[in-house]
Protein backbone atom coordinates (compact mmCIF):
# COMPACT_ATOMS: atom_id res chain seq x y z
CA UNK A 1 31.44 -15.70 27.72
CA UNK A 2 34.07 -14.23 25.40
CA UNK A 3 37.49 -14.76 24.91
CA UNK A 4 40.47 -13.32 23.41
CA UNK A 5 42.13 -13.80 20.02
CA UNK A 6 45.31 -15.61 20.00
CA UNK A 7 47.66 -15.38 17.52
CA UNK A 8 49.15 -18.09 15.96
CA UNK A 9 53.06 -17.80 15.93
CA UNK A 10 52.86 -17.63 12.04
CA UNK A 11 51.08 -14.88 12.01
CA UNK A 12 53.20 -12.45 14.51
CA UNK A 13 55.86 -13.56 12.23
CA UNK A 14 54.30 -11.76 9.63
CA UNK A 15 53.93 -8.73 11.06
CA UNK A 16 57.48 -7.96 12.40
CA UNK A 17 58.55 -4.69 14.40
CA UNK A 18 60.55 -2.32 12.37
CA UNK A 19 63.70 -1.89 14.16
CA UNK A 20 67.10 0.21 13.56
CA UNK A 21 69.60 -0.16 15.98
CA UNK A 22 73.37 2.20 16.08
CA UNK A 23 76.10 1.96 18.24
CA UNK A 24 78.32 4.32 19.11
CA UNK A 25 75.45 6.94 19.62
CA UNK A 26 76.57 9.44 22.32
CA UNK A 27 74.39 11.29 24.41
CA UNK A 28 74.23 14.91 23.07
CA UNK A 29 73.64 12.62 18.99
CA UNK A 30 70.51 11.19 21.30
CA UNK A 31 68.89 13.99 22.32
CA UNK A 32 69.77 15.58 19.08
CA UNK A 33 67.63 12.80 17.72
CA UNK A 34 64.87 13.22 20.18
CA UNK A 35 64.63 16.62 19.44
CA UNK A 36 64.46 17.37 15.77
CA UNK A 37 62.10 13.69 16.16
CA UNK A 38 59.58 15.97 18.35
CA UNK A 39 56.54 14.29 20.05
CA UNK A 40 55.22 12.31 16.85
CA UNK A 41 53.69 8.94 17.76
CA UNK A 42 54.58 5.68 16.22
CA UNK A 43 58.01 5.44 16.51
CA UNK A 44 59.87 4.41 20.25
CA UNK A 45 63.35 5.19 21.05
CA UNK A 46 65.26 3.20 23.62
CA UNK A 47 69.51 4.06 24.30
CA UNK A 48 71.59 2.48 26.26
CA UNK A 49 75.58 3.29 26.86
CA UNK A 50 75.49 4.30 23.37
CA UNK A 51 73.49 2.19 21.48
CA UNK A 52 70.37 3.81 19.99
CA UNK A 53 67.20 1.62 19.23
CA UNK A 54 64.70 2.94 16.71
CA UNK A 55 61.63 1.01 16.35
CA UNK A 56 58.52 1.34 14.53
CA UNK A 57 55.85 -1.19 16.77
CA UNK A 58 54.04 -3.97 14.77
CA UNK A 59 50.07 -3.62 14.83
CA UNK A 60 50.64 -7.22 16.71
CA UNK A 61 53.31 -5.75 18.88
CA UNK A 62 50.49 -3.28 19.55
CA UNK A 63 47.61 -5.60 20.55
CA UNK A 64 49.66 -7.45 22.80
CA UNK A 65 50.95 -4.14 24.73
CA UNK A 66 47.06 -3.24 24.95
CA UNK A 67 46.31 -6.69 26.15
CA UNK A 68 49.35 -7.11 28.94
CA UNK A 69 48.46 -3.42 29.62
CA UNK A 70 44.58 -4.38 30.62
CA UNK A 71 45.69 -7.29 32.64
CA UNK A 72 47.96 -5.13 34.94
CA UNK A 73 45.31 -2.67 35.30
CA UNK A 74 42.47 -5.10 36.25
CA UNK A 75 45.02 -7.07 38.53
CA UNK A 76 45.47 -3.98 40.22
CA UNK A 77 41.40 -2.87 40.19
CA UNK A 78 41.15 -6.50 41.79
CA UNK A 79 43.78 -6.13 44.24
CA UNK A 80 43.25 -2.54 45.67
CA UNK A 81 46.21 -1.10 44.49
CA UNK A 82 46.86 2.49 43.70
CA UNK A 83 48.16 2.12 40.26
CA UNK A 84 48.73 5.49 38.25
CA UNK A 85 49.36 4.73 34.05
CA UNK A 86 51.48 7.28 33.04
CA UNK A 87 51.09 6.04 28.97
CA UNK A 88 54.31 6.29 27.18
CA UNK A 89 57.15 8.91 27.39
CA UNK A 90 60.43 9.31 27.05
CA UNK A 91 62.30 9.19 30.43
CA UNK A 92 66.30 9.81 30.48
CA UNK A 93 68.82 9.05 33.27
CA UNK A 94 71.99 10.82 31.65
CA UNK A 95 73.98 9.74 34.52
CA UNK A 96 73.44 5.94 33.90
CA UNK A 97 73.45 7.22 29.76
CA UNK A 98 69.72 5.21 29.16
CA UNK A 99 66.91 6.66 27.78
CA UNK A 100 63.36 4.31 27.14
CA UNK A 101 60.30 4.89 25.72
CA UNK A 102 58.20 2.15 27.02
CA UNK A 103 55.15 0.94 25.83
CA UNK A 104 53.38 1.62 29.24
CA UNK A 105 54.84 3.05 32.88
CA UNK A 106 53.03 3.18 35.81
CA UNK A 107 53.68 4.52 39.56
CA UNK A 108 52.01 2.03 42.03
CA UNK A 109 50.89 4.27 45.10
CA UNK A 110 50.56 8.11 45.42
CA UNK A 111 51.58 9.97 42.16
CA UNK A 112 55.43 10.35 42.07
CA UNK A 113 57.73 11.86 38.93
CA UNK A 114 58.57 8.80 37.91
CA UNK A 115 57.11 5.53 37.57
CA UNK A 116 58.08 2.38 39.13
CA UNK A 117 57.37 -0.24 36.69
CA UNK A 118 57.52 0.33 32.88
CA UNK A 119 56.68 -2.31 30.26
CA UNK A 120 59.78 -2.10 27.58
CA UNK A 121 58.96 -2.96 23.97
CA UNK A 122 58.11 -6.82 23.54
CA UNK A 123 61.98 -7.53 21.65
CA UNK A 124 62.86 -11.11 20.36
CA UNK A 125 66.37 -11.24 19.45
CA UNK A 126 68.81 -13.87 19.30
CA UNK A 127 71.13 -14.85 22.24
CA UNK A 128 74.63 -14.82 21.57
């Protein structure tokens, strides 16, 4: 039987996300951004009321999205569900001004346009 790395908390600590984060972004500067950014992996983009995230995932960051990605999937194998991965995109609600480019989405029953769970990127960051 195999198992699965884990990583010691020294060594995630090595390997940090990249992140920039603005405020006062508005929504036209956002999907300014978005657009002159184009469909290039690598980097995410998350807003929210004006406050535009930038991050550039860790190769740990990545693993673990791969890993928590698998388990969903298998859970749902296991359970029966109808459980449709949609991947990554960018979805927008202007109306609500957020925008998030998750890690993974998915849409649990019949095939919708948009998905009902989506995994945002793993953050750590301090409580104030």
């Amino acid at each position: 039987m195999s198992t699965a790395p884990v990583l010691a908390p020294s060594e995630r600590s090595l390997d940090p996300d990249q992140r920039v984060i603005l405020q006062g972004v508005d929504w036209w500067q956002f999907e300014t951004f978005l657009a002159i950014r184009g469909d290039r992996a690598g980097v995410r983009v998350t807003y929210l009321e004006g406050q535009l995230e930038i991050t550039s995932p860790s190769r740990t960051h990545e693993m673990l999205k791969k890993l928590i990605a698998r388990l969903l999937e298998i859970y749902a194998v296991e359970k029966g569900f109808v459980f449709e991965g949609y991947g990554s995109f960018t979805m927008r609600n202007p109306a609500e001004l957020r925008g998030l480019e998750p890690d993974e989405c998915y849409a649990v029953g019949p095939a919708k346009d948009s998905p009902d769970l989506a995994t945002p990127m793993l953050k750590s960051r301090e409580v104030s």
